[in-house]
PDB file of N, CA and C in Angstrom:
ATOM      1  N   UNK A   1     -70.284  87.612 -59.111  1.00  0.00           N
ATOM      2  CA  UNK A   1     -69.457  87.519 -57.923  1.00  0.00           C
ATOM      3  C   UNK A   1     -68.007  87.756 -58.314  1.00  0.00           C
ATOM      4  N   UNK A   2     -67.203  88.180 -57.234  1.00  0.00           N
ATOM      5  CA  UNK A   2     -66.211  88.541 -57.227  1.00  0.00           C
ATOM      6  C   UNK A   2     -65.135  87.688 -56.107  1.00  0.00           C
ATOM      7  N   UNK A   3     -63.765  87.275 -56.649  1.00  0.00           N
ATOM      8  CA  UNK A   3     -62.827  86.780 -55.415  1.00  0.00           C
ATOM      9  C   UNK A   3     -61.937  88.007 -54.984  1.00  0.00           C
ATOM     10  N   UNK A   4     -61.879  88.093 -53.429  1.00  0.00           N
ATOM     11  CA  UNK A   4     -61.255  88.803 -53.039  1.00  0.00           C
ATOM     12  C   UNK A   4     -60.446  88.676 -51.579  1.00  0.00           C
ATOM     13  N   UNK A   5     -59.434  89.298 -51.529  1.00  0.00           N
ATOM     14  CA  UNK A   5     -58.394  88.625 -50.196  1.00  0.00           C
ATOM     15  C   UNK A   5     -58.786  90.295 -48.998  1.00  0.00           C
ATOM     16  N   UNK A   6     -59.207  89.436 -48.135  1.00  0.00           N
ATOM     17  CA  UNK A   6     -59.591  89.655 -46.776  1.00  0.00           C
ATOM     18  C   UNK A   6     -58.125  91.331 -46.297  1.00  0.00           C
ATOM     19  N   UNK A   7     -58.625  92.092 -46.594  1.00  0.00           N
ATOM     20  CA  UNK A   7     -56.894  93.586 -46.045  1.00  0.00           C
ATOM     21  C   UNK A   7     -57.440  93.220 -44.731  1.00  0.00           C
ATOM     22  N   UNK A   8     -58.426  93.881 -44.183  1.00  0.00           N
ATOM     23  CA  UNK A   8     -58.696  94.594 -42.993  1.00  0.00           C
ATOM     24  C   UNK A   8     -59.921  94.574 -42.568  1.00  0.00           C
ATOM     25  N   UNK A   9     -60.586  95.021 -41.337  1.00  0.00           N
ATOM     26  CA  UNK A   9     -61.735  95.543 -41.008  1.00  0.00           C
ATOM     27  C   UNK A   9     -61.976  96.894 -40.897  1.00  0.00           C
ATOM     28  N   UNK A  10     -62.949  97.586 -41.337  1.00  0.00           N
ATOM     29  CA  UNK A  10     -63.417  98.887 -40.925  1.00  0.00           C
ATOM     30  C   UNK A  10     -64.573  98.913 -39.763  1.00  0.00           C
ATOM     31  N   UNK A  11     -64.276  99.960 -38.899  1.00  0.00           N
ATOM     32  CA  UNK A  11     -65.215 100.162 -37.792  1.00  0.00           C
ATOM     33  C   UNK A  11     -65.453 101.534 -37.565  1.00  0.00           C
ATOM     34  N   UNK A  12     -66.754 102.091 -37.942  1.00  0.00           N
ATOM     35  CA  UNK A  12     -67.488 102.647 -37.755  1.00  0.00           C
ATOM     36  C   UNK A  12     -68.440 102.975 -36.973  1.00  0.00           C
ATOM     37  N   UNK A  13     -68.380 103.965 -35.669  1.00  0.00           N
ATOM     38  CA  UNK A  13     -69.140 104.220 -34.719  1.00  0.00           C
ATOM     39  C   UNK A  13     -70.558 105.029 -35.218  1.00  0.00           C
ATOM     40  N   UNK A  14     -70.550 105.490 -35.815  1.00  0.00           N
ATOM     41  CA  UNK A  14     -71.404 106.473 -36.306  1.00  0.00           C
ATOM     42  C   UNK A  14     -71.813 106.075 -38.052  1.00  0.00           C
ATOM     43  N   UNK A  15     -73.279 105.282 -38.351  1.00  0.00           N
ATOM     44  CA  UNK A  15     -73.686 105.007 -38.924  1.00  0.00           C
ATOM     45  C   UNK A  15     -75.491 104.646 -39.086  1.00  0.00           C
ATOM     46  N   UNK A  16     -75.878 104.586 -40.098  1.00  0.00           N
ATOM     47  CA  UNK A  16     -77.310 104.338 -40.305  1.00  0.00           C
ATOM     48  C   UNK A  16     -77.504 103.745 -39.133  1.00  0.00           C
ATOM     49  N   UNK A  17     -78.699 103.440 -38.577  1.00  0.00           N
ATOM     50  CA  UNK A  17     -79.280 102.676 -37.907  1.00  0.00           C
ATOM     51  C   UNK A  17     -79.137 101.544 -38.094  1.00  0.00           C
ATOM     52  N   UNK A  18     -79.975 100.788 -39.446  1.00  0.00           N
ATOM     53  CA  UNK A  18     -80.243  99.865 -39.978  1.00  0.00           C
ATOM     54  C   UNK A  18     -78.938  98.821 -39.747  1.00  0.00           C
ATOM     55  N   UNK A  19     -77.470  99.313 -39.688  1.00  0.00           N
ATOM     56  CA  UNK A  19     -76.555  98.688 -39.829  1.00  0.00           C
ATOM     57  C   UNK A  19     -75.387  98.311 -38.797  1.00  0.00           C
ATOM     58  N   UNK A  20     -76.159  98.466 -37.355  1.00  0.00           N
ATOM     59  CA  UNK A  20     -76.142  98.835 -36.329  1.00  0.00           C
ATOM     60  C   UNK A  20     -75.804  97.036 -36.097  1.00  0.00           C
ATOM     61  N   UNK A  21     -73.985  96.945 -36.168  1.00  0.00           N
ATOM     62  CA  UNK A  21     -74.413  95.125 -35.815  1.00  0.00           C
ATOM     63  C   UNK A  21     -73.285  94.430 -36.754  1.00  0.00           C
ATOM     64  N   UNK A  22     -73.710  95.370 -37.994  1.00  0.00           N
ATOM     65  CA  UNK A  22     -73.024  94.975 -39.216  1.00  0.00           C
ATOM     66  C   UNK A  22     -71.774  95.005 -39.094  1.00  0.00           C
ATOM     67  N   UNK A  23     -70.654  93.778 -39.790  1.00  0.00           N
ATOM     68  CA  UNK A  23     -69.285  93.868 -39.524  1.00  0.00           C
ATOM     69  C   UNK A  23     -69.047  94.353 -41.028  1.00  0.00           C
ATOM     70  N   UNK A  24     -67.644  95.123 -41.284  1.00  0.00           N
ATOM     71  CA  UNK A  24     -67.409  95.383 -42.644  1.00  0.00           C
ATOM     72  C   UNK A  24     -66.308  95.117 -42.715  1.00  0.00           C
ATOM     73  N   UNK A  25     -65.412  94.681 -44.119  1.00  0.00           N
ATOM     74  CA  UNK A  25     -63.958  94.093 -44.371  1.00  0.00           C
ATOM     75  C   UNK A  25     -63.482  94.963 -45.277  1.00  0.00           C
ATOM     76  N   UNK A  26     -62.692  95.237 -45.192  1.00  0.00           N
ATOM     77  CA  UNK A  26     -61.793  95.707 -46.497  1.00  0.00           C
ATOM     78  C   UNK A  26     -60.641  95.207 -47.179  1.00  0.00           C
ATOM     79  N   UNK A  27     -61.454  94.833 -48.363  1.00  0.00           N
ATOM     80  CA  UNK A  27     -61.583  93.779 -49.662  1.00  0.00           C
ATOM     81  C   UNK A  27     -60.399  94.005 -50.356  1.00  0.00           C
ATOM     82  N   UNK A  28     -59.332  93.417 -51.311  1.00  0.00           N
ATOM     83  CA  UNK A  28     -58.567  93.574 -52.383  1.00  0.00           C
ATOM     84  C   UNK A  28     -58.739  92.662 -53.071  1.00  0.00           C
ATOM     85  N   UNK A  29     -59.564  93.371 -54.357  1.00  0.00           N
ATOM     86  CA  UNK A  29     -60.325  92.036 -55.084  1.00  0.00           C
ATOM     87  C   UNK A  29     -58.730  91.173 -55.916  1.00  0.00           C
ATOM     88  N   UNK A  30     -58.730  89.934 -56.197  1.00  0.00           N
ATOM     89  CA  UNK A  30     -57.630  89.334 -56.670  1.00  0.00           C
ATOM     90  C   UNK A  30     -57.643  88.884 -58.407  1.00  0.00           C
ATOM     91  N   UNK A  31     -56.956  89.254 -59.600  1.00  0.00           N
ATOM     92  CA  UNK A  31     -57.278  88.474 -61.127  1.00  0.00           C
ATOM     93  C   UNK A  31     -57.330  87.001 -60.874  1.00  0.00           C
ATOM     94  N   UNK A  32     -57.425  86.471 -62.103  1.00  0.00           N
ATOM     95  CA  UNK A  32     -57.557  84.686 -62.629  1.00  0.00           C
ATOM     96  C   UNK A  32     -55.975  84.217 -62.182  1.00  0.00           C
ATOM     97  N   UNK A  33     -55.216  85.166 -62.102  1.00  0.00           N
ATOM     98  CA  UNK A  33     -53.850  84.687 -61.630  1.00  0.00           C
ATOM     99  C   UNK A  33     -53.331  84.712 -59.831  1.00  0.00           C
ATOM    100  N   UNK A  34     -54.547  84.992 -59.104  1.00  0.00           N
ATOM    101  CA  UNK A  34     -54.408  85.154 -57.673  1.00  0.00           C
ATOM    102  C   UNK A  34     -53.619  86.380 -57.292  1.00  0.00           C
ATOM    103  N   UNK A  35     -53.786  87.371 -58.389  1.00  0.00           N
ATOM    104  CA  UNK A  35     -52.919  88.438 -58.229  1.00  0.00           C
ATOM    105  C   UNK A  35     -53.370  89.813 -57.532  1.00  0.00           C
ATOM    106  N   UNK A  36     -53.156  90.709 -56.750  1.00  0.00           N
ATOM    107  CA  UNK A  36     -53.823  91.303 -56.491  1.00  0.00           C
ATOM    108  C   UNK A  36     -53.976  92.920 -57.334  1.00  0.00           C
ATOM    109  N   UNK A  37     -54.819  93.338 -57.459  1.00  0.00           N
ATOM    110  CA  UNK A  37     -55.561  94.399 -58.338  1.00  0.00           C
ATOM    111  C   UNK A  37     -55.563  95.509 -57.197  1.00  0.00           C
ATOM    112  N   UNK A  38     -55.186  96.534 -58.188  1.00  0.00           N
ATOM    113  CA  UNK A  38     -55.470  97.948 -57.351  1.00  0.00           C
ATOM    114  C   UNK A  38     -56.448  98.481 -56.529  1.00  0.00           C
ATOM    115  N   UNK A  39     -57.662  97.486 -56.936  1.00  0.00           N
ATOM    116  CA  UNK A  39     -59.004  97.941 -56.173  1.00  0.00           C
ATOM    117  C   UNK A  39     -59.237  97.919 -55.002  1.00  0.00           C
ATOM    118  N   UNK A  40     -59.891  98.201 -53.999  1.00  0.00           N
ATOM    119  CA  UNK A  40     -60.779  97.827 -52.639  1.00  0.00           C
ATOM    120  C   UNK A  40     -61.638  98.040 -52.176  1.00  0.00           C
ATOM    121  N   UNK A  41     -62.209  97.604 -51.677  1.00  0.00           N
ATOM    122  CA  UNK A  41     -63.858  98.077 -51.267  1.00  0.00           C
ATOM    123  C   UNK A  41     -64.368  97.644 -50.286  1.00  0.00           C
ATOM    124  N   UNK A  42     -65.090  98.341 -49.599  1.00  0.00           N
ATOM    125  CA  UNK A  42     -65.580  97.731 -48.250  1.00  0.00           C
ATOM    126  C   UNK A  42     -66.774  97.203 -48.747  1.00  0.00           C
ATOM    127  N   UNK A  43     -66.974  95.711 -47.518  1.00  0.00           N
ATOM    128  CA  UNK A  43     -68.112  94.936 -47.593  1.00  0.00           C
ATOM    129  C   UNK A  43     -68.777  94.691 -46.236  1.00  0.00           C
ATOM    130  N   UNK A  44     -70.051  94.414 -46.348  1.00  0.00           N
ATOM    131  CA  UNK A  44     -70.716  93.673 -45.266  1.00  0.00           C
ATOM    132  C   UNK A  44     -70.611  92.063 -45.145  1.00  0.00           C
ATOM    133  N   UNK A  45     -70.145  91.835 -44.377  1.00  0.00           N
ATOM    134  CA  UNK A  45     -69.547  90.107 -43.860  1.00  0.00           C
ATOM    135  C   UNK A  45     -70.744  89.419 -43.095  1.00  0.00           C
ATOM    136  N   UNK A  46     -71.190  88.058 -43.620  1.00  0.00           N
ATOM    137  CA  UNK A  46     -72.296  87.567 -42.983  1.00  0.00           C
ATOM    138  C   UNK A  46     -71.355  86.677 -42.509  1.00  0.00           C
ATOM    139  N   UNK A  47     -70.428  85.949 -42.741  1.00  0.00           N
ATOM    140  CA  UNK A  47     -69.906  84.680 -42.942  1.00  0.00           C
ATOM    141  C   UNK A  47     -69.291  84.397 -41.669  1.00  0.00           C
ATOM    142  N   UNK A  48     -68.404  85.975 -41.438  1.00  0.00           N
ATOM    143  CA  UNK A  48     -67.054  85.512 -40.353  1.00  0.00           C
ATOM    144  C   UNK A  48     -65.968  85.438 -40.983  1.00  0.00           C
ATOM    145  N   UNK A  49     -65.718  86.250 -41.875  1.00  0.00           N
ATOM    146  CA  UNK A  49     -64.589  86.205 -42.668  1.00  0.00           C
ATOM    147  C   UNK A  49     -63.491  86.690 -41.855  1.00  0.00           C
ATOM    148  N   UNK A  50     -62.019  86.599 -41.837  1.00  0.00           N
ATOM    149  CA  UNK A  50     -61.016  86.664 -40.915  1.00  0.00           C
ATOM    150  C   UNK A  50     -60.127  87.193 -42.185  1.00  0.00           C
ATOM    151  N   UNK A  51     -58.737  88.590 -41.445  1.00  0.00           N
ATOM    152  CA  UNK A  51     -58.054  88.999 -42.526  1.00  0.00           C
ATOM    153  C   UNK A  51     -57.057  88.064 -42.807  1.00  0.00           C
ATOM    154  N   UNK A  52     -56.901  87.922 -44.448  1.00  0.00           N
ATOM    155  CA  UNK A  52     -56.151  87.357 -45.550  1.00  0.00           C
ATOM    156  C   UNK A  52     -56.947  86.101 -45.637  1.00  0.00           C
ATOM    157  N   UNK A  53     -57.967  86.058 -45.255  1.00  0.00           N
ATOM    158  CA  UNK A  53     -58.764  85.236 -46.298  1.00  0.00           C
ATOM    159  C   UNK A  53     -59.452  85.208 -47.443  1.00  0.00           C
ATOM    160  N   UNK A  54     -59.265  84.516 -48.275  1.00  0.00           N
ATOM    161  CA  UNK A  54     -59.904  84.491 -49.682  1.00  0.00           C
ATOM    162  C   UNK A  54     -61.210  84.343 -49.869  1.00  0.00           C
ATOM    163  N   UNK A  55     -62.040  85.471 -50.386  1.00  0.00           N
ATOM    164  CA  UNK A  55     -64.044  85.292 -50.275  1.00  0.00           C
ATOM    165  C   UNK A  55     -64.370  85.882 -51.284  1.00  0.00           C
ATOM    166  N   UNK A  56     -65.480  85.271 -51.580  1.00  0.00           N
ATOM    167  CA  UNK A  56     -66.647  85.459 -52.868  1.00  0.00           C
ATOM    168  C   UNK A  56     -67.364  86.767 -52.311  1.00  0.00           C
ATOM    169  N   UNK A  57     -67.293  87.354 -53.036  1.00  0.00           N
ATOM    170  CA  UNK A  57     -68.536  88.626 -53.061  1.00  0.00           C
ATOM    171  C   UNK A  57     -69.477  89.186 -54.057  1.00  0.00           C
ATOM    172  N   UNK A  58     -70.304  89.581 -53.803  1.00  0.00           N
ATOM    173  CA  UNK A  58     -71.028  89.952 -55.006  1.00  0.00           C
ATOM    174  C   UNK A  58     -71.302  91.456 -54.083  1.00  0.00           C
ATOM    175  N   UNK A  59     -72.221  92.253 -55.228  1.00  0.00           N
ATOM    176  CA  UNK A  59     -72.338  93.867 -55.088  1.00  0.00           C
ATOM    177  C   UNK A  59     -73.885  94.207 -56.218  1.00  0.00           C
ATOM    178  N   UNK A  60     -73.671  95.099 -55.547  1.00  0.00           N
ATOM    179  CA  UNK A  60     -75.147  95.919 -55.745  1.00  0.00           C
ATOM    180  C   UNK A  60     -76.621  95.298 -55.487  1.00  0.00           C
ATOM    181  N   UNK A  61     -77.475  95.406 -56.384  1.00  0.00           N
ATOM    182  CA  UNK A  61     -78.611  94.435 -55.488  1.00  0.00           C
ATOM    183  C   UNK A  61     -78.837  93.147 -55.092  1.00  0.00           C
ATOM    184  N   UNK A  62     -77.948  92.324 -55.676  1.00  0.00           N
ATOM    185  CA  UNK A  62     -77.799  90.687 -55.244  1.00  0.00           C
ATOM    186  C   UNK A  62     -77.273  90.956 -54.049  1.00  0.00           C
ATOM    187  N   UNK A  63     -76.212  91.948 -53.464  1.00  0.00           N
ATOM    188  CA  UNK A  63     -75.609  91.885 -52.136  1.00  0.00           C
ATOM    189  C   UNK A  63     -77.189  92.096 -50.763  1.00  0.00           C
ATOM    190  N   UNK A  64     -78.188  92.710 -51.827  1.00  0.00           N
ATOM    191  CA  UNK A  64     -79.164  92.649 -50.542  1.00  0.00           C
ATOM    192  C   UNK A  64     -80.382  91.838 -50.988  1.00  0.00           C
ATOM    193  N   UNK A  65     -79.903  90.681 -51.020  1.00  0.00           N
ATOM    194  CA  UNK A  65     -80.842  89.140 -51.622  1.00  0.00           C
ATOM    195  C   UNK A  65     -80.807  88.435 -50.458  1.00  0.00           C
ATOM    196  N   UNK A  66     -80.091  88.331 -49.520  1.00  0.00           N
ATOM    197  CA  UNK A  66     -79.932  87.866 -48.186  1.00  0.00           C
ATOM    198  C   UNK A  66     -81.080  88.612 -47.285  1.00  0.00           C
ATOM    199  N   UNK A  67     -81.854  87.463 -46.817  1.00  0.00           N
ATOM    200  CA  UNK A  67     -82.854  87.793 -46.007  1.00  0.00           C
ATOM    201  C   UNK A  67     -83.029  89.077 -45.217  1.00  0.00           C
ATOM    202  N   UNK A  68     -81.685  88.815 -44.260  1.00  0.00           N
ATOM    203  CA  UNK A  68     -81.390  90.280 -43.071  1.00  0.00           C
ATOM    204  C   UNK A  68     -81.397  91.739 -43.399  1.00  0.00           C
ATOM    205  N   UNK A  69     -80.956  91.382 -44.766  1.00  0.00           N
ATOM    206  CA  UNK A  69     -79.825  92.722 -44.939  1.00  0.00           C
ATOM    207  C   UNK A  69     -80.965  93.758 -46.500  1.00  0.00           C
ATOM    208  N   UNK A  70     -82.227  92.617 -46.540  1.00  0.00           N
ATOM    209  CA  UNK A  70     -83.234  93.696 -48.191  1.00  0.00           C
ATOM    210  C   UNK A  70     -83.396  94.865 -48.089  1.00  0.00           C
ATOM    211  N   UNK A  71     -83.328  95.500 -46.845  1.00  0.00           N
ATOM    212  CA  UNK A  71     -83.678  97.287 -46.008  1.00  0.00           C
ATOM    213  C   UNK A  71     -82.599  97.725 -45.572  1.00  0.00           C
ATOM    214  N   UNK A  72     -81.518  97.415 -45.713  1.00  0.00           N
ATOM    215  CA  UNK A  72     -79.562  97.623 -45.096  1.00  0.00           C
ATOM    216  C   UNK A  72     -79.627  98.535 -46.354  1.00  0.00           C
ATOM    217  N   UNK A  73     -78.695  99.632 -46.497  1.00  0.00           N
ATOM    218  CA  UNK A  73     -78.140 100.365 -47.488  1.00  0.00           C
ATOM    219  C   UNK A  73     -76.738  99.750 -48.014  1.00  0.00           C
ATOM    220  N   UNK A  74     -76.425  98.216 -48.425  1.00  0.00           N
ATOM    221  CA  UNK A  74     -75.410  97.808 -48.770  1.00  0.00           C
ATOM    222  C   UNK A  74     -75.106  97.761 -49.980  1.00  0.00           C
ATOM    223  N   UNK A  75     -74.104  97.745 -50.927  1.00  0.00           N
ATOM    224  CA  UNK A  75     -73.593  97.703 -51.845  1.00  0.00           C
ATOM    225  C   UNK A  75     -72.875  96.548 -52.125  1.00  0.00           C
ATOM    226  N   UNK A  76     -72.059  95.828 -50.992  1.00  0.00           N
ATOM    227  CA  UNK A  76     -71.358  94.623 -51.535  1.00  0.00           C
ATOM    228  C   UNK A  76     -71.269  93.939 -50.218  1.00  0.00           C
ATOM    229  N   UNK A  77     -71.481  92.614 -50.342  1.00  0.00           N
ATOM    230  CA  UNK A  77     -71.059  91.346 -49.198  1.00  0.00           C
ATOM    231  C   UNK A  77     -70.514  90.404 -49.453  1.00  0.00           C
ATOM    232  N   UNK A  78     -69.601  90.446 -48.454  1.00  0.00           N
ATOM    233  CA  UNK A  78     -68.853  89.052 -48.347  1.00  0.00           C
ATOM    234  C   UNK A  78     -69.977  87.511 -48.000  1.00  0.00           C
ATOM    235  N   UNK A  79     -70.233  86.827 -49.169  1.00  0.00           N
ATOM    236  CA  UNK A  79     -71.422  85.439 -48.872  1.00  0.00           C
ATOM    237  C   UNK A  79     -70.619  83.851 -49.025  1.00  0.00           C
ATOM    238  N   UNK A  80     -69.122  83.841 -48.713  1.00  0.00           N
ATOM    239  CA  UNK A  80     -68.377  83.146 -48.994  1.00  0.00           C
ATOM    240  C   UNK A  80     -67.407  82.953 -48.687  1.00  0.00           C
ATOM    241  N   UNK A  81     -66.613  82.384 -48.106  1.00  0.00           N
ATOM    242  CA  UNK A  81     -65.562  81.906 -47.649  1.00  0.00           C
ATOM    243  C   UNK A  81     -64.108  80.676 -48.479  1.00  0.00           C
ATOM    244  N   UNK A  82     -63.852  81.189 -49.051  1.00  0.00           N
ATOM    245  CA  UNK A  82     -63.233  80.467 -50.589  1.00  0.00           C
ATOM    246  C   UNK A  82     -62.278  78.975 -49.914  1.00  0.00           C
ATOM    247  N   UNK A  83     -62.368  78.322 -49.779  1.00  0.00           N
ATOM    248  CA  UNK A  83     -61.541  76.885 -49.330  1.00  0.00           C
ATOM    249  C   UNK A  83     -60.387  76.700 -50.769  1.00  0.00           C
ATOM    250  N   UNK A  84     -61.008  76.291 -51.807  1.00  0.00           N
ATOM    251  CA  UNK A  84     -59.713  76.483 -53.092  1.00  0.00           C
ATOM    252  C   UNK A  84     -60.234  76.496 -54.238  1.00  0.00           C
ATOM    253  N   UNK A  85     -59.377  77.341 -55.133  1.00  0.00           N
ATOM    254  CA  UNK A  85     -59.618  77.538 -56.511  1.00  0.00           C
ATOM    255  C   UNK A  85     -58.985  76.996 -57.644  1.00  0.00           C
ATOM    256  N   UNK A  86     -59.391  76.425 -58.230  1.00  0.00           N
ATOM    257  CA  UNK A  86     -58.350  75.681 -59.327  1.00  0.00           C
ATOM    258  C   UNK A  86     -59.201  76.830 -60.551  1.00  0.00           C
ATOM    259  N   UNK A  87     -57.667  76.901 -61.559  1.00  0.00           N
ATOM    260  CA  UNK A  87     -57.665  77.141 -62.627  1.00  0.00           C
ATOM    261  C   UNK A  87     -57.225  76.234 -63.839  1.00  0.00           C
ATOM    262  N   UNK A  88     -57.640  75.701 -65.187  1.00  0.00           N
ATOM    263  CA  UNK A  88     -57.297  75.136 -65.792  1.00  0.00           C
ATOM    264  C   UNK A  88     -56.301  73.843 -65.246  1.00  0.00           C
ATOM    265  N   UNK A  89     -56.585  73.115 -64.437  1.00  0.00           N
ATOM    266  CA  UNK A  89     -56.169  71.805 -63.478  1.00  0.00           C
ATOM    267  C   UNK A  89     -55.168  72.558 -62.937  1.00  0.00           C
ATOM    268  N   UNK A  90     -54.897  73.406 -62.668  1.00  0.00           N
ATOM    269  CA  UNK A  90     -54.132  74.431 -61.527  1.00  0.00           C
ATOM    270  C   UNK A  90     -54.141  74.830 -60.206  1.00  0.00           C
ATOM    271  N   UNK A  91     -53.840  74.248 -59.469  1.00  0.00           N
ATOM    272  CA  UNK A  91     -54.198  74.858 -57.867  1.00  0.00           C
ATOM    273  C   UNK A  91     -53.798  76.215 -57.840  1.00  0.00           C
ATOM    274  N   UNK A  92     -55.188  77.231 -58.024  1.00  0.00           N
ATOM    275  CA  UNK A  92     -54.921  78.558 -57.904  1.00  0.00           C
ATOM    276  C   UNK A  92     -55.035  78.865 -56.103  1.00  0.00           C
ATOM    277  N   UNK A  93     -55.257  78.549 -55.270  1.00  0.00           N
ATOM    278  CA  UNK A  93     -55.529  79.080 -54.103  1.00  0.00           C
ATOM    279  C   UNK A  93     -55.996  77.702 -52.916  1.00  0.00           C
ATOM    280  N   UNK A  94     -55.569  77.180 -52.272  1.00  0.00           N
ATOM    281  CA  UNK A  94     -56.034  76.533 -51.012  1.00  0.00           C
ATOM    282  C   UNK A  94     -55.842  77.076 -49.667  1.00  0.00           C
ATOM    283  N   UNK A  95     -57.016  77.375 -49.080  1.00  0.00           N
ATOM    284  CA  UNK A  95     -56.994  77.806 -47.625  1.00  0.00           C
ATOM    285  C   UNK A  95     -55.990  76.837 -46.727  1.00  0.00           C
ATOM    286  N   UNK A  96     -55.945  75.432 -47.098  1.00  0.00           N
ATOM    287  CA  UNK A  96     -55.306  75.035 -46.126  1.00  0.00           C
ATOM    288  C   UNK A  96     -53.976  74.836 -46.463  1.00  0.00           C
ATOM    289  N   UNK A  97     -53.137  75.282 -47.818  1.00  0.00           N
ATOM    290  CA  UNK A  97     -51.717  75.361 -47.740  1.00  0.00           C
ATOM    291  C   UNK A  97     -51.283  76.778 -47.668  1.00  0.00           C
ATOM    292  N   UNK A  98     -52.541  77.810 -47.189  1.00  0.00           N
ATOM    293  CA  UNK A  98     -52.406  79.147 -47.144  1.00  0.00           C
ATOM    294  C   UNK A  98     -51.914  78.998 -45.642  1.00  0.00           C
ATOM    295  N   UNK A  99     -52.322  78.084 -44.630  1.00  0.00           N
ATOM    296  CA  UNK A  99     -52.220  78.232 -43.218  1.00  0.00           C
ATOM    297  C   UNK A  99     -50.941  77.119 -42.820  1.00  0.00           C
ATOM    298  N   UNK A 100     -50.494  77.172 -43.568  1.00  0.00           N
ATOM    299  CA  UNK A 100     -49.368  76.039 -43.565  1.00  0.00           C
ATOM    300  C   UNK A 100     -48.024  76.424 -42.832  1.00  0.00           C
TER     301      UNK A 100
END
């Protein structure tokens, strides 16, 4: 799994069938320092994830280990919703002094 801060949503009219429903986010995965990394990637969201929130993801076939989604053509999902992260007795991240 991976932590990553909530950019955006993507919406797509024109897609597989199978995925017909599916919400997708676009991800900026974050380092051990809450920093953000050049990367991004779109995901499939079971959770309800909302943008600039902090979420766990995982990718490739664990992302389709979730009941709904074993026949979805997905690559990565959001299965998490991050509340706070400590590092080495460090408050790396709290949702609720994020909304402060």
């Amino acid at each position: 799994m991976q932590v990553a801060k909530v950019r955006g949503t993507v919406v797509s009219s024109q897609k597989a069938q199978s995925l017909t429903g599916v919400k997708f986010l676009l991800l900026q995965f974050v380092d051990e320092n809450g920093e953000a990394l050049p990367e991004y990637e779109v995901a499939a969201d079971i959770v309800g994830a909302g943008v600039d929130e902090w979420v766990l993801v995982t990718r490739g076939s664990a992302a389709r280990q979730e009941s709904r989604n074993e026949h979805r053509p997905i690559d990565a999902m959001v299965i998490g919703i991050i509340d706070t992260i400590t590092v080495s007795n460090r408050l790396l991240y709290s949702k609720k002094e994020q909304y402060r």
